[in-house]
Protein backbone atom coordinates (compact mmCIF):
# COMPACT_ATOMS: atom_id res chain seq x y z
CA UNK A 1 -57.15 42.67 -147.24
CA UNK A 2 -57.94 43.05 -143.83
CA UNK A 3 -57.56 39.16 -142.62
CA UNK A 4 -55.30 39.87 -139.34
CA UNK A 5 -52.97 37.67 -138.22
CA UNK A 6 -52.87 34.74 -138.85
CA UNK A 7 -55.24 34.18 -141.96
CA UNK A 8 -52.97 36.72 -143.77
CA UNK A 9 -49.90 34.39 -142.90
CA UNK A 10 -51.82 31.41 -143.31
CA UNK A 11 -52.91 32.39 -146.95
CA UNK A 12 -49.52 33.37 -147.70
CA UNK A 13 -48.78 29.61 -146.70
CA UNK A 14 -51.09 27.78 -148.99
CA UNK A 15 -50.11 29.99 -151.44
CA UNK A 16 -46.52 28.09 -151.15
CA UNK A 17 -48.37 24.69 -150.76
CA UNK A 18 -50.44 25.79 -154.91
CA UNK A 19 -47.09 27.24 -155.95
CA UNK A 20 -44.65 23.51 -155.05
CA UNK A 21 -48.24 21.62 -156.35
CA UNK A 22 -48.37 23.30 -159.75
CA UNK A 23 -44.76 24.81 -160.33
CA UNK A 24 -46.00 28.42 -160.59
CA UNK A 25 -46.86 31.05 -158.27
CA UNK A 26 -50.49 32.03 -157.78
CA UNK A 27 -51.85 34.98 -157.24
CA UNK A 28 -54.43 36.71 -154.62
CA UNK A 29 -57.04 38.78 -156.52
CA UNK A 30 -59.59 40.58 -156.29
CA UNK A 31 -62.06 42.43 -154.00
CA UNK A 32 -60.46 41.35 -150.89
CA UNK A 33 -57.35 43.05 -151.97
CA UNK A 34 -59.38 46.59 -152.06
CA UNK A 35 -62.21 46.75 -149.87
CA UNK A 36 -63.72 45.73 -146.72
CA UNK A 37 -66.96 44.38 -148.25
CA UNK A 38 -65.67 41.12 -150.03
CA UNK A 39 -67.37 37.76 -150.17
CA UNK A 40 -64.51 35.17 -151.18
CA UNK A 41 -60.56 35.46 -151.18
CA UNK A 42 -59.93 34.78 -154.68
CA UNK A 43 -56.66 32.63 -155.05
CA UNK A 44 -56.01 31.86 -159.11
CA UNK A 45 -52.87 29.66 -160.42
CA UNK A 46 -52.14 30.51 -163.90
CA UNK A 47 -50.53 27.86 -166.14
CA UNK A 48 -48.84 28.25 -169.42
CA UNK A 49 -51.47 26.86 -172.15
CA UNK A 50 -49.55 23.85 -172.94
CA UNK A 51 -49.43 22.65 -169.44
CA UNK A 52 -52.75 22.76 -168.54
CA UNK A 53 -54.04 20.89 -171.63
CA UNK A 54 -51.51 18.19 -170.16
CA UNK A 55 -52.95 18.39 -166.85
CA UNK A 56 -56.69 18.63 -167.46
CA UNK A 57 -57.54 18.51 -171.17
CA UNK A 58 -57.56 21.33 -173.86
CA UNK A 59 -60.59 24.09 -173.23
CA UNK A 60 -61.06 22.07 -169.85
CA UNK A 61 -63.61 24.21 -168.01
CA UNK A 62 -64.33 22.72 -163.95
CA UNK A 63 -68.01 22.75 -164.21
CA UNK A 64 -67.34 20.12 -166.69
CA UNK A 65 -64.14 18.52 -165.97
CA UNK A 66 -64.02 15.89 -163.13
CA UNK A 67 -59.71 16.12 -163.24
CA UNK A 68 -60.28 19.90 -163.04
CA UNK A 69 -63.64 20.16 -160.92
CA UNK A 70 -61.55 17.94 -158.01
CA UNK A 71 -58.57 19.86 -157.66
CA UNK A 72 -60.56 23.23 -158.14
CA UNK A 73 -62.83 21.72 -154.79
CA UNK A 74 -59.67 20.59 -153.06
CA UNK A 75 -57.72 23.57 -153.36
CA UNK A 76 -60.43 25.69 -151.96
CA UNK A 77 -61.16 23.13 -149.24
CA UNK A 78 -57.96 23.32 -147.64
CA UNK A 79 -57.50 26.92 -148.03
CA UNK A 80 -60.10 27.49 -146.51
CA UNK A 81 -59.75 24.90 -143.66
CA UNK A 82 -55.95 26.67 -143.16
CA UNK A 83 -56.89 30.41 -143.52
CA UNK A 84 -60.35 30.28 -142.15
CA UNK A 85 -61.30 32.21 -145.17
CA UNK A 86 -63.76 31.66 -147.79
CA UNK A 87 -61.43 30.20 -150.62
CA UNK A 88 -62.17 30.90 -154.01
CA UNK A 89 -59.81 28.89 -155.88
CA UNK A 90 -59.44 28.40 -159.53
């Protein structure tokens, strides 16, 4: 990914801030890690089944899951207002 400095530091920041929030690393994926035609910076958290069913209710899905849908929104919201970068953030 081709962000410069400092969105590349930046990202690597919230990534800590997601990681001490949830417990677990997250992970940067997709197109921005392989080409210089991406849309979004895709940033995903990945919890261990039981703990997300704690967190946000079992087959929670964030188009339909206010708990979900607002930390989905405020994740990518401050991402994006520390990188600079278009945050996708599930």
């Amino acid at each position: 990914m081709s962000t410069g400095m400092p969105a590349g530091i930046w990202l690597t920041k919230f990534g800590v801030i997601v990681a001490d929030y949830f417990g677990h690393e997250c992970y940067h994926v997709g197109s921005s890690l392989r080409t210089k035609d991406w849309r979004d910076v895709d940033v995903r958290c990945i919890l261990p089944d039981d703990e997300f069913d704690a967190r946000f209710g079992k087959g929670a899905a964030s188009e339909t899951n206010p708990r979900l849908a607002a930390i989905t929104l405020a994740f990518a919201a401050l991402g994006k207002h520390m990188t600079g970068l278009p945050i996708d953030f599930q």
